[in-house]
PDB file of N, CA and C in Angstrom:
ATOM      1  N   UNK A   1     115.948  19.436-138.835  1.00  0.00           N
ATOM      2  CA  UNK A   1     117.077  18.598-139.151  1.00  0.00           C
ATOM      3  C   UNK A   1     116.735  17.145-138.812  1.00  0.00           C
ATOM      4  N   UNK A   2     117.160  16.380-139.718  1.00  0.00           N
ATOM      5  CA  UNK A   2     117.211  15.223-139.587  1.00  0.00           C
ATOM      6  C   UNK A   2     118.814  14.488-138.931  1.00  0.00           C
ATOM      7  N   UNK A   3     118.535  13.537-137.913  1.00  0.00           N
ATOM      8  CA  UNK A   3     119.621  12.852-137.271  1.00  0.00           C
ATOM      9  C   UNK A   3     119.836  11.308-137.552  1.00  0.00           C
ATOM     10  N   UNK A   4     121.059  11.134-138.414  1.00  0.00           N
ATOM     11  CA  UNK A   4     120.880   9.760-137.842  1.00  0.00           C
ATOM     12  C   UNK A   4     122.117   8.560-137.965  1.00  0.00           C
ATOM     13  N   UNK A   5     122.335   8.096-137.095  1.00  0.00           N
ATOM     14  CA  UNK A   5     123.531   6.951-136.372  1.00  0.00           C
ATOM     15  C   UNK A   5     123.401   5.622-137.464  1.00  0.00           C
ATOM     16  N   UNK A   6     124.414   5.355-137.867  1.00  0.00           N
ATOM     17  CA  UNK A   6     124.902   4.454-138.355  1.00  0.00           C
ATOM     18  C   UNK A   6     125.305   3.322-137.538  1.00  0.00           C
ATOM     19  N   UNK A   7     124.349   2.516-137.896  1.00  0.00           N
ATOM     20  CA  UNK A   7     124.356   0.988-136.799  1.00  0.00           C
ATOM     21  C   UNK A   7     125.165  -0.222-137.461  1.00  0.00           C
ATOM     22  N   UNK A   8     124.993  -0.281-138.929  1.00  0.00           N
ATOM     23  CA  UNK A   8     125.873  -1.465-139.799  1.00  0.00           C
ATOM     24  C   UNK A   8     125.955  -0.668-140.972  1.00  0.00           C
ATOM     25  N   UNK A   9     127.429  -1.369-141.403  1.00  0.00           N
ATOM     26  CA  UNK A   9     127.760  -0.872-142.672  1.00  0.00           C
ATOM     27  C   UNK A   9     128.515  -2.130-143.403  1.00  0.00           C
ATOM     28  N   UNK A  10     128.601  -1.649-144.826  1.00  0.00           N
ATOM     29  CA  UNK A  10     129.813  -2.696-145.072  1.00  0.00           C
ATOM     30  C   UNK A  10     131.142  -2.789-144.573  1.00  0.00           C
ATOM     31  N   UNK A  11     131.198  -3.927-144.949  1.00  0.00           N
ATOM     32  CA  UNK A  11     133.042  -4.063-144.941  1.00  0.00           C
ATOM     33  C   UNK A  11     134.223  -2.847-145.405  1.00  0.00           C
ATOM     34  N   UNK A  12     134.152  -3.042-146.702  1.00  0.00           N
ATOM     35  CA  UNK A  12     134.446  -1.899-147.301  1.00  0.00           C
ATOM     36  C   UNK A  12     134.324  -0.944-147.279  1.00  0.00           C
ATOM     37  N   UNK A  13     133.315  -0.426-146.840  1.00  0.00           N
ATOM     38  CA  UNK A  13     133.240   1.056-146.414  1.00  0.00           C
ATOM     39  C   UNK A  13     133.800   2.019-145.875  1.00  0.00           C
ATOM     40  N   UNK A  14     133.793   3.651-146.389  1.00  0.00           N
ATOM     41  CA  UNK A  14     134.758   3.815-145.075  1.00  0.00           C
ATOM     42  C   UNK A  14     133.885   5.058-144.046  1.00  0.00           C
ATOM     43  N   UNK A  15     132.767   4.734-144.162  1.00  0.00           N
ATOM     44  CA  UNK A  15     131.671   4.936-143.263  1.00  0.00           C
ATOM     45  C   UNK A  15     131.824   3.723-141.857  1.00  0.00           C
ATOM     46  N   UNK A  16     132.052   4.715-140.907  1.00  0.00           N
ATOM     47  CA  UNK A  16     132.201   3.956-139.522  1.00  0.00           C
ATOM     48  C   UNK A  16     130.516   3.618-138.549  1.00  0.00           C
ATOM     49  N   UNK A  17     130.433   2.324-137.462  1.00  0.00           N
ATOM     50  CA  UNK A  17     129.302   2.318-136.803  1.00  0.00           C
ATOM     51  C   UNK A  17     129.742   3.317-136.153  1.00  0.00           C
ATOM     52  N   UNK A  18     128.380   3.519-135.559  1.00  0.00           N
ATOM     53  CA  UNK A  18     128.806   5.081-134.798  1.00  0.00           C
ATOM     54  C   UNK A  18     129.021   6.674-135.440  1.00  0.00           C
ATOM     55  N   UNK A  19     129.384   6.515-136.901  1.00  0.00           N
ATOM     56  CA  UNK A  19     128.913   7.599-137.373  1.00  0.00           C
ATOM     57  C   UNK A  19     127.822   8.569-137.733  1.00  0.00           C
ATOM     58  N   UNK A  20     127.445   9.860-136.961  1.00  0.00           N
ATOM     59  CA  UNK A  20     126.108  10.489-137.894  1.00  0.00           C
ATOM     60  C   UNK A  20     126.503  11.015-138.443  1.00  0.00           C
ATOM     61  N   UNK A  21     125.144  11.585-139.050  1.00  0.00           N
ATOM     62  CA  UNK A  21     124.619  11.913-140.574  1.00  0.00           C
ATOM     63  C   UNK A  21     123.683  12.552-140.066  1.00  0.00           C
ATOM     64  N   UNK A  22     123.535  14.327-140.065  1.00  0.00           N
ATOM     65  CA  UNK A  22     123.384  15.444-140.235  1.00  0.00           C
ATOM     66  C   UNK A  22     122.659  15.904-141.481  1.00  0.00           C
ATOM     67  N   UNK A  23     120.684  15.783-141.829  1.00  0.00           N
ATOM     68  CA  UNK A  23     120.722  15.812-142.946  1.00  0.00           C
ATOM     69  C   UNK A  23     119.394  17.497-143.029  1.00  0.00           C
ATOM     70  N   UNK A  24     119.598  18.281-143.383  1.00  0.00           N
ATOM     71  CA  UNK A  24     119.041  19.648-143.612  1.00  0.00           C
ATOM     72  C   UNK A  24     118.846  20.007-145.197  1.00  0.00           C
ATOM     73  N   UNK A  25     118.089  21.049-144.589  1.00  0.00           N
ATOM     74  CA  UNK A  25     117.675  21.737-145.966  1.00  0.00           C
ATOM     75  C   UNK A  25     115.857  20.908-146.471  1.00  0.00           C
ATOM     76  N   UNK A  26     115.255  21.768-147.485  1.00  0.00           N
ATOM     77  CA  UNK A  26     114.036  21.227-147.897  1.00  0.00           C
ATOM     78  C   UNK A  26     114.313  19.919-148.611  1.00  0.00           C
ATOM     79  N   UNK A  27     115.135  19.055-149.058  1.00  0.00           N
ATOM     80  CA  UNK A  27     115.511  17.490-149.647  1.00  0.00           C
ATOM     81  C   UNK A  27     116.890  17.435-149.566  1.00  0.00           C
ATOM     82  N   UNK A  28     117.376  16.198-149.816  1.00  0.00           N
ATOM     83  CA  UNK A  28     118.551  15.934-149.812  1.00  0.00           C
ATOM     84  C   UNK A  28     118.648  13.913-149.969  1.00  0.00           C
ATOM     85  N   UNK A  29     119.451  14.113-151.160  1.00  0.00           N
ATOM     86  CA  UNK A  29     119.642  12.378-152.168  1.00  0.00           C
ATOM     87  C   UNK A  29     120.875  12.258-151.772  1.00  0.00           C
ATOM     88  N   UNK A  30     120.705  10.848-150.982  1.00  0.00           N
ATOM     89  CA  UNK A  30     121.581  10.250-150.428  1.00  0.00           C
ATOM     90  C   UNK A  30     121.865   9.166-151.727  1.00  0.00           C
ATOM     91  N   UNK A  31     123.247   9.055-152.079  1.00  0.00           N
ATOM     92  CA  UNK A  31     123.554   7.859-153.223  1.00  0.00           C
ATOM     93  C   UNK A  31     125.187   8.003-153.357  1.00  0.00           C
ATOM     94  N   UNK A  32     124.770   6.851-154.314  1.00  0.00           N
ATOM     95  CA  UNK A  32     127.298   6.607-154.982  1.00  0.00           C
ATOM     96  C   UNK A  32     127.323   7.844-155.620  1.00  0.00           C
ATOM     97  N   UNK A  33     126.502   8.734-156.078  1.00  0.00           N
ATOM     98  CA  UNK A  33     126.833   9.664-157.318  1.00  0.00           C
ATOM     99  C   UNK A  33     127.857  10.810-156.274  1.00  0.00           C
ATOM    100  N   UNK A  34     129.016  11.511-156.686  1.00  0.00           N
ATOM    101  CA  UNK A  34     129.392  12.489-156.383  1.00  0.00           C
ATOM    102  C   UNK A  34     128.607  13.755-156.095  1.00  0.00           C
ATOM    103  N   UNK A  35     127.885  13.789-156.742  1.00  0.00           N
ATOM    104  CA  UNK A  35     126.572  14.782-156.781  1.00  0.00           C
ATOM    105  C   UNK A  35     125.817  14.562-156.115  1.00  0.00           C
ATOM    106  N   UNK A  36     125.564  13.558-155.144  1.00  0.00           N
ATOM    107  CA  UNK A  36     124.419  13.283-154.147  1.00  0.00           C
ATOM    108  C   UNK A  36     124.941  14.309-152.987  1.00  0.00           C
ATOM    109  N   UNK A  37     124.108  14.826-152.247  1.00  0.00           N
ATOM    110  CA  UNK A  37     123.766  15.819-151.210  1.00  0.00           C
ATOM    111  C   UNK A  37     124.795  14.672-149.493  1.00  0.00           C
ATOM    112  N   UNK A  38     124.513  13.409-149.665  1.00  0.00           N
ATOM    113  CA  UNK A  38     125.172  12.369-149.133  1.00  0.00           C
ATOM    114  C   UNK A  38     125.609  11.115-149.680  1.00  0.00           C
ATOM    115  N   UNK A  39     127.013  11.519-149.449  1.00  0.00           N
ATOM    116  CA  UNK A  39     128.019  10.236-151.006  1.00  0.00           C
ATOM    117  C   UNK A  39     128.068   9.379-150.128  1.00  0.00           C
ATOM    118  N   UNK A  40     127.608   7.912-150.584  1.00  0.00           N
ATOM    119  CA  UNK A  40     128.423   6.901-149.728  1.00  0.00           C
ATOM    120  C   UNK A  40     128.877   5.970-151.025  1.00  0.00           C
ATOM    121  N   UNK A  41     129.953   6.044-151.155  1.00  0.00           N
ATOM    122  CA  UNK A  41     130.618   4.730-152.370  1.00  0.00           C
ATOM    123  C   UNK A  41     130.667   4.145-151.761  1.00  0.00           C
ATOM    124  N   UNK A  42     129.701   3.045-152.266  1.00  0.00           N
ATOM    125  CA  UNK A  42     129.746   1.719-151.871  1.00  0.00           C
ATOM    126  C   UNK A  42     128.814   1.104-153.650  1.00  0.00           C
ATOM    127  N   UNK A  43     129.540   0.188-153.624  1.00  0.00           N
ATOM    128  CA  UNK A  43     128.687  -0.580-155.347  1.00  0.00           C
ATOM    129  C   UNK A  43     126.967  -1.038-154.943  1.00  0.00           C
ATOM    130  N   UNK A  44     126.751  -1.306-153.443  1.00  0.00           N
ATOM    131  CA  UNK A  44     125.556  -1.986-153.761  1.00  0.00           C
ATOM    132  C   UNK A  44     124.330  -0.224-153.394  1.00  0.00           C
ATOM    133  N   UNK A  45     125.109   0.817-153.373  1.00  0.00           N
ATOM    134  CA  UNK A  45     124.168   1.865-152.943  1.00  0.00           C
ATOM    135  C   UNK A  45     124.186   2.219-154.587  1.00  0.00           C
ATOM    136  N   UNK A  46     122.648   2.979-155.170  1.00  0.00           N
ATOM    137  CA  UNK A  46     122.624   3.376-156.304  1.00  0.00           C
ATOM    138  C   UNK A  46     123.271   4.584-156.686  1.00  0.00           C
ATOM    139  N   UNK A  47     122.997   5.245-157.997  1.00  0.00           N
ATOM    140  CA  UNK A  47     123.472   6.710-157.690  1.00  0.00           C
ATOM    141  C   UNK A  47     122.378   7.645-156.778  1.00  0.00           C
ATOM    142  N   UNK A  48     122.102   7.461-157.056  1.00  0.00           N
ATOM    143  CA  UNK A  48     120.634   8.124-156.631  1.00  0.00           C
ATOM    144  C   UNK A  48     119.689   7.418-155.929  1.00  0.00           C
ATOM    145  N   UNK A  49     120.060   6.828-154.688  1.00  0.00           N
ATOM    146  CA  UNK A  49     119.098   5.625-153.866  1.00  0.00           C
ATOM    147  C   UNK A  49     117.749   6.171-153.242  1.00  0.00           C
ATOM    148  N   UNK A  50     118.282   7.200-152.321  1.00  0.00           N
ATOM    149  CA  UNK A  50     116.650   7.460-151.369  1.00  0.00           C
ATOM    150  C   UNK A  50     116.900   8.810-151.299  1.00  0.00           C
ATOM    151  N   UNK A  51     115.687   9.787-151.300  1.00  0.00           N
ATOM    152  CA  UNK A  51     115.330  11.220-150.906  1.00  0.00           C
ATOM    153  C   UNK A  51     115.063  11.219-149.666  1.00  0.00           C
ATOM    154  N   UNK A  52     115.508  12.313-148.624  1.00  0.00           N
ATOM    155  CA  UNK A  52     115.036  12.725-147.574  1.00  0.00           C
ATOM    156  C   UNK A  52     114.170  13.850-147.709  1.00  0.00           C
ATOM    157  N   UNK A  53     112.971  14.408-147.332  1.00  0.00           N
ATOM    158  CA  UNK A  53     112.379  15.681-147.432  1.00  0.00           C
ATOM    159  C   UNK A  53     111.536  16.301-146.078  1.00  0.00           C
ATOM    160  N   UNK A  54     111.967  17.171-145.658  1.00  0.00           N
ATOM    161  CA  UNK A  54     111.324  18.141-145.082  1.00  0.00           C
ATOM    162  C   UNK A  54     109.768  18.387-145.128  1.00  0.00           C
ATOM    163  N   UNK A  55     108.616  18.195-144.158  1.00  0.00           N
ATOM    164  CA  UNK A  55     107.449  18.358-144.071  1.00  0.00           C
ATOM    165  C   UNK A  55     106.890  19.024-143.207  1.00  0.00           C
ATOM    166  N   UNK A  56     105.504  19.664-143.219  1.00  0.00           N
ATOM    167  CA  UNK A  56     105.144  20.389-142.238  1.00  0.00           C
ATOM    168  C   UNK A  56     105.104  19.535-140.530  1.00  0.00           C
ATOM    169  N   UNK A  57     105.062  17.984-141.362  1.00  0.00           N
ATOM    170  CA  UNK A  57     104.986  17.053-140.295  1.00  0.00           C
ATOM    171  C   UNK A  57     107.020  16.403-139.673  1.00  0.00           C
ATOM    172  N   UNK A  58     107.596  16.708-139.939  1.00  0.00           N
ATOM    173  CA  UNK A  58     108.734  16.111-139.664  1.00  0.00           C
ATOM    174  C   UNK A  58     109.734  16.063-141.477  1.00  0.00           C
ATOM    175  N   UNK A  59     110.016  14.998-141.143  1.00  0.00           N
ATOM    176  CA  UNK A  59     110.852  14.317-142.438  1.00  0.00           C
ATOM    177  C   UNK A  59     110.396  13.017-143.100  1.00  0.00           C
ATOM    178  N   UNK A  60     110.234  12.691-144.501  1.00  0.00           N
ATOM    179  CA  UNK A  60     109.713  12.076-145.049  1.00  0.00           C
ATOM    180  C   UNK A  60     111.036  11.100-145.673  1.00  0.00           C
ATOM    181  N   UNK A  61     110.989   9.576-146.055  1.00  0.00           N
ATOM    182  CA  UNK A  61     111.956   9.300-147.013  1.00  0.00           C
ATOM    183  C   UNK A  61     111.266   8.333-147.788  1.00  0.00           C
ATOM    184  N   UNK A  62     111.932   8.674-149.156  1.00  0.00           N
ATOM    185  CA  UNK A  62     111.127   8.041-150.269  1.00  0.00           C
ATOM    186  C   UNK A  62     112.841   7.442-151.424  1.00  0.00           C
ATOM    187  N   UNK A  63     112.305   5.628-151.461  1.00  0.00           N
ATOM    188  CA  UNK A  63     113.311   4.992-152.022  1.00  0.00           C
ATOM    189  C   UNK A  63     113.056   5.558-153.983  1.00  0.00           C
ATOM    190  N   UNK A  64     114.144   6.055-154.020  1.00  0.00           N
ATOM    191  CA  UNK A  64     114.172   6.283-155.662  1.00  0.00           C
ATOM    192  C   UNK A  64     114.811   5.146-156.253  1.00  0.00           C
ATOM    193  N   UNK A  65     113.957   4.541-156.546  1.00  0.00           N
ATOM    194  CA  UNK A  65     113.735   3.299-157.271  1.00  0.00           C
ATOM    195  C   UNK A  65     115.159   2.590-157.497  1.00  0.00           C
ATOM    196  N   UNK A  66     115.921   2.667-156.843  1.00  0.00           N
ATOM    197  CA  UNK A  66     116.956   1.884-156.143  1.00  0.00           C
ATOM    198  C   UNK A  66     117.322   0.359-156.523  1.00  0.00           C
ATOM    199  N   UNK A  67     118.180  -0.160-157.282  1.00  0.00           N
ATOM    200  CA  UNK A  67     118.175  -1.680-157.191  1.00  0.00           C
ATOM    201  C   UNK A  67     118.072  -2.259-156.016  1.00  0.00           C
ATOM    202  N   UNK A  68     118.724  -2.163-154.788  1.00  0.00           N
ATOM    203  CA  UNK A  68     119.077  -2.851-153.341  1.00  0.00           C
ATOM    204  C   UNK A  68     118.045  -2.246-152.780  1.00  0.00           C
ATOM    205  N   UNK A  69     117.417  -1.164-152.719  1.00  0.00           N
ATOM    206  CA  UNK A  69     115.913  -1.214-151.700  1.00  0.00           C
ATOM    207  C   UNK A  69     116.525  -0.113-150.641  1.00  0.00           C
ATOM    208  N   UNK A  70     115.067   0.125-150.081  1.00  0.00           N
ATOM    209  CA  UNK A  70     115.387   0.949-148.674  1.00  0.00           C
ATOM    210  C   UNK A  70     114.323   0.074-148.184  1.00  0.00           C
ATOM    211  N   UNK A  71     114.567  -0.501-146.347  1.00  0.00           N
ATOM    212  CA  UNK A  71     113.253  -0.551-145.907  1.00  0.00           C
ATOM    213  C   UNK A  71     113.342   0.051-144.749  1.00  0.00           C
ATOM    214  N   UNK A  72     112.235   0.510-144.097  1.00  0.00           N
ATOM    215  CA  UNK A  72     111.485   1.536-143.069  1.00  0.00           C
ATOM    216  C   UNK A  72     111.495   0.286-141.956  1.00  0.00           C
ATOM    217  N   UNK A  73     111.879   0.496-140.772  1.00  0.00           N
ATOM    218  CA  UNK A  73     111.138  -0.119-139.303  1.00  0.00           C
ATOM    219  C   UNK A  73     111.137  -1.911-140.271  1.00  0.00           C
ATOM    220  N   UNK A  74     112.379  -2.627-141.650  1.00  0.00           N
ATOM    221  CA  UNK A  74     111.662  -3.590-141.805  1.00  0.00           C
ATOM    222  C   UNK A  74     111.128  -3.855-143.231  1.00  0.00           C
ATOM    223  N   UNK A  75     110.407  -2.837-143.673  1.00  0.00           N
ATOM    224  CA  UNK A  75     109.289  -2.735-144.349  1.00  0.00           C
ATOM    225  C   UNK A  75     109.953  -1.737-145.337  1.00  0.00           C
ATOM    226  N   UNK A  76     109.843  -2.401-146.912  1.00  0.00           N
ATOM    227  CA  UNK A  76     110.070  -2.234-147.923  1.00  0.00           C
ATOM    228  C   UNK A  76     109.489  -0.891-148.071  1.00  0.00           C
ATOM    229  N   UNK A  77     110.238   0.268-148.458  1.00  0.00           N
ATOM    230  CA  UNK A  77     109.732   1.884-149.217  1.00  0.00           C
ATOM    231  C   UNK A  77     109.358   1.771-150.222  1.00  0.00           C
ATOM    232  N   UNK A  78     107.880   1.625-150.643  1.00  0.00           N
ATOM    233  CA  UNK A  78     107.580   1.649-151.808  1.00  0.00           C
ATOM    234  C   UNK A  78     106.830   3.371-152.333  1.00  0.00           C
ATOM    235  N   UNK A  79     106.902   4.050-151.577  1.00  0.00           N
ATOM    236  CA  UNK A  79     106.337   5.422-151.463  1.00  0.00           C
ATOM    237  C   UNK A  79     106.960   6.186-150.530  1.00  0.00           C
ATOM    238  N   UNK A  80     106.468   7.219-150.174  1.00  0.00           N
ATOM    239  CA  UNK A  80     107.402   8.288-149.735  1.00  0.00           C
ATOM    240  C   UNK A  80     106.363   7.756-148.397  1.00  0.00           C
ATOM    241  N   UNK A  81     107.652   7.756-146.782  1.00  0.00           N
ATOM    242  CA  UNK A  81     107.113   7.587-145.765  1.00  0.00           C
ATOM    243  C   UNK A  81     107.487   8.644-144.868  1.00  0.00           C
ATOM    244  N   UNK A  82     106.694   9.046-143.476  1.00  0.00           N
ATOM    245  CA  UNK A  82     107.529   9.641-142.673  1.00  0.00           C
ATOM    246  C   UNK A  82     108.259   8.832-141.674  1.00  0.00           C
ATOM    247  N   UNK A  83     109.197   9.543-141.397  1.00  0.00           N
ATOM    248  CA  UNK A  83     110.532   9.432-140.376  1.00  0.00           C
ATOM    249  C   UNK A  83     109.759   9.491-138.932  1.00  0.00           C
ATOM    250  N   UNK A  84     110.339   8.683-138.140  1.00  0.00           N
ATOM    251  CA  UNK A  84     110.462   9.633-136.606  1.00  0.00           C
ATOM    252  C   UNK A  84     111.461   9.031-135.441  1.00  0.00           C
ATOM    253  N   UNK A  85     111.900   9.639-134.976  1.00  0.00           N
ATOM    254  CA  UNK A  85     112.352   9.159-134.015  1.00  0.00           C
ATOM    255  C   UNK A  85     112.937   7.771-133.238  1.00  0.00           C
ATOM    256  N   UNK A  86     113.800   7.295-133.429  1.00  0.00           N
ATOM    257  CA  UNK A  86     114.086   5.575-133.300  1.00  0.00           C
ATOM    258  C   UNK A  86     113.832   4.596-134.228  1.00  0.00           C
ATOM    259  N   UNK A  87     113.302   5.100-135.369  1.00  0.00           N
ATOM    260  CA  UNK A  87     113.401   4.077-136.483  1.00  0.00           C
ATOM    261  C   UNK A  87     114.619   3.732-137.203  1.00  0.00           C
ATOM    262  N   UNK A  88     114.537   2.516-137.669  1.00  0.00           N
ATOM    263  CA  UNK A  88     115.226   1.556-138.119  1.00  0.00           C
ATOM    264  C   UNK A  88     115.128   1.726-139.406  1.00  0.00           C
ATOM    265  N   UNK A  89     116.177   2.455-140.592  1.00  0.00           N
ATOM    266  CA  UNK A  89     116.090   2.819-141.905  1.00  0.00           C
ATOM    267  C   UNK A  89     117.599   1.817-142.676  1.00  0.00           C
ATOM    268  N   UNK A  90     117.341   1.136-143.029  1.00  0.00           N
ATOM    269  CA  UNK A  90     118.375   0.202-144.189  1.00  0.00           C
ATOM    270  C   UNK A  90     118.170   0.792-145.445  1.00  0.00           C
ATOM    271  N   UNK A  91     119.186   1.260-145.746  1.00  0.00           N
ATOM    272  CA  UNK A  91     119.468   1.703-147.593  1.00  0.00           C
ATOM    273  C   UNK A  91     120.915   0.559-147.972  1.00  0.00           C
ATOM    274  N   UNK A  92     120.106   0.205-148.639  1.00  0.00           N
ATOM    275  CA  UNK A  92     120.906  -1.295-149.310  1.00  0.00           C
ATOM    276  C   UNK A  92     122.118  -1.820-147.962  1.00  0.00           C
ATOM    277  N   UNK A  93     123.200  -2.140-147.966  1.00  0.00           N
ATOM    278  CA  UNK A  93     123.864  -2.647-147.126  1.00  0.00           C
ATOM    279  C   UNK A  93     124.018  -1.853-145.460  1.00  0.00           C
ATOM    280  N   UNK A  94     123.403  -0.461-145.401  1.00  0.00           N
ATOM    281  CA  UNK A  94     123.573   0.156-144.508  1.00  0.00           C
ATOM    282  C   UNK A  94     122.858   0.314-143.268  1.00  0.00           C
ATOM    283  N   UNK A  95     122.613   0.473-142.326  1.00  0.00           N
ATOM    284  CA  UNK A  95     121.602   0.351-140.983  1.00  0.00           C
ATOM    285  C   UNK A  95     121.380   1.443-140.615  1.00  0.00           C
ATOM    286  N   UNK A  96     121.013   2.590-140.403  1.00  0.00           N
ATOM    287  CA  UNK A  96     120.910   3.867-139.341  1.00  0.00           C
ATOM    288  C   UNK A  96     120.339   4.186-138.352  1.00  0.00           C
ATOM    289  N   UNK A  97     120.260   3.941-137.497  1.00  0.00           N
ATOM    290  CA  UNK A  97     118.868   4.408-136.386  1.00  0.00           C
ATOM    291  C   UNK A  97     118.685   6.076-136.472  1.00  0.00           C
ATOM    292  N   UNK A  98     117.231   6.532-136.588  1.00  0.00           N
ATOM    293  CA  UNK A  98     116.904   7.898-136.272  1.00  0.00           C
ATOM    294  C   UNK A  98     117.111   8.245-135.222  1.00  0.00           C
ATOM    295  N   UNK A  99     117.957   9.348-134.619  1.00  0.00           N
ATOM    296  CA  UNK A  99     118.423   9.853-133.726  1.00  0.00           C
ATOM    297  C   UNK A  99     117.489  11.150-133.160  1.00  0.00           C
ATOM    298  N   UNK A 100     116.965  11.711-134.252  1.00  0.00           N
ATOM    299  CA  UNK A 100     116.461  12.899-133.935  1.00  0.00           C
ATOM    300  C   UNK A 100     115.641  13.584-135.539  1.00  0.00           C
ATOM    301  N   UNK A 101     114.492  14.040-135.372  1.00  0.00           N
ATOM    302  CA  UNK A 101     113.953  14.819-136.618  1.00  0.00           C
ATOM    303  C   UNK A 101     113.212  15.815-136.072  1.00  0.00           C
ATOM    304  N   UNK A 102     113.715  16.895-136.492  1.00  0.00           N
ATOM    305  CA  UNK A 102     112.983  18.316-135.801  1.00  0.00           C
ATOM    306  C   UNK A 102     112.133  18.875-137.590  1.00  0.00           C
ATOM    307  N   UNK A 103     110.779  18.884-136.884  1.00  0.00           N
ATOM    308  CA  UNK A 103     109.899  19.220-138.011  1.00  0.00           C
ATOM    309  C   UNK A 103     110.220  20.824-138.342  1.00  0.00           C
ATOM    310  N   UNK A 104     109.434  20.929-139.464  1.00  0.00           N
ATOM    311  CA  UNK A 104     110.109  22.375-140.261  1.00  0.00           C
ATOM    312  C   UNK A 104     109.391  23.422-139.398  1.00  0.00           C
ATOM    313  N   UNK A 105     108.187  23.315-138.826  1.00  0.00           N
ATOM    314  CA  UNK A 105     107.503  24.332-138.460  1.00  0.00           C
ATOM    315  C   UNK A 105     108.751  24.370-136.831  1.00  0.00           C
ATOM    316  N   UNK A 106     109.071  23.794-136.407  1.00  0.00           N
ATOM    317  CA  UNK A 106     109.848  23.785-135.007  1.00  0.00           C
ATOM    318  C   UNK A 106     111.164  24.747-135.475  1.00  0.00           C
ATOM    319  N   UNK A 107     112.264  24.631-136.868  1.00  0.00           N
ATOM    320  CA  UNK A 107     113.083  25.270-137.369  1.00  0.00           C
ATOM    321  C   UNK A 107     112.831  26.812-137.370  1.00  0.00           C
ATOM    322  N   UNK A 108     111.547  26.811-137.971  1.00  0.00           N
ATOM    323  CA  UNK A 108     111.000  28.324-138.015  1.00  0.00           C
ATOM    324  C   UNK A 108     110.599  28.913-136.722  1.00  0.00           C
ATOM    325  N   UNK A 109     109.833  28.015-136.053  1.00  0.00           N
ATOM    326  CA  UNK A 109     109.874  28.529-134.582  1.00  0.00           C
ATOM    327  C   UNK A 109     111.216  29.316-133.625  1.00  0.00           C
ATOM    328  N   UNK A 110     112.171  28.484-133.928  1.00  0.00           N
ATOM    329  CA  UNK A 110     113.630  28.912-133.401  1.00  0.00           C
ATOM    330  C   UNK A 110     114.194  30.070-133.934  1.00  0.00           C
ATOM    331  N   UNK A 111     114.076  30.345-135.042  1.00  0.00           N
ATOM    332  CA  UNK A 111     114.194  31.418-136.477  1.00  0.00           C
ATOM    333  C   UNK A 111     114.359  32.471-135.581  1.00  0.00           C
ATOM    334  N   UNK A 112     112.642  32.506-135.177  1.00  0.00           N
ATOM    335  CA  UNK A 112     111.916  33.767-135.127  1.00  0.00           C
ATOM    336  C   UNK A 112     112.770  34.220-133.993  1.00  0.00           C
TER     337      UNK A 112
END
């Protein structure tokens, strides 16, 4: 599972600081579309902004070609990156700090 805290948001929004975001499963598209896995209406998020995915190494996120951008720790997503722990992830107007990413092989570990 992926964890992660909402540090800034818009105005408008009705996503609060201080809110997480709980993100599981092998992917999951965060965007405005109703159909995204995580809705945030807001106009400057796309329908379809950024993928989260599940790896043998942790969690990966990759900006789907997004008008407003995702950047990593800063640094513009131009490819699929991994996640970890205390990073600093902006998807267009939004802030999150990583709270927590438990890699897939650790999920299965617990399984068993």
């Amino acid at each position: 599972m992926l964890r992660l805290m909402v540090i800034h948001c818009p105005r408008a929004s009705e996503t609060k600081v201080g809110s997480v975001v709980d993100i599981d499963g092998p992917s999951r598209v965060l965007g405005r579309s109703p159909r995204a896995h995580i809705f945030l209406d807001h106009p400057n998020i796309s329908r379809k902004h950024v993928v989260f995915s599940a790896s043998d190494r942790g969690w990966d996120v990759e900006d789907l070609r997004s008008t407003n951008g995702t950047r990593l720790n800063g640094r513009k997503v131009e490819r699929r990156q991994p996640i970890r722990r205390g990073d600093t992830l902006n998807v267009a107007d939004y802030r999150f700090r990583v709270l927590s990413v438990t890699r897939a092989a650790q999920l299965q570990d617990t399984a068993a």
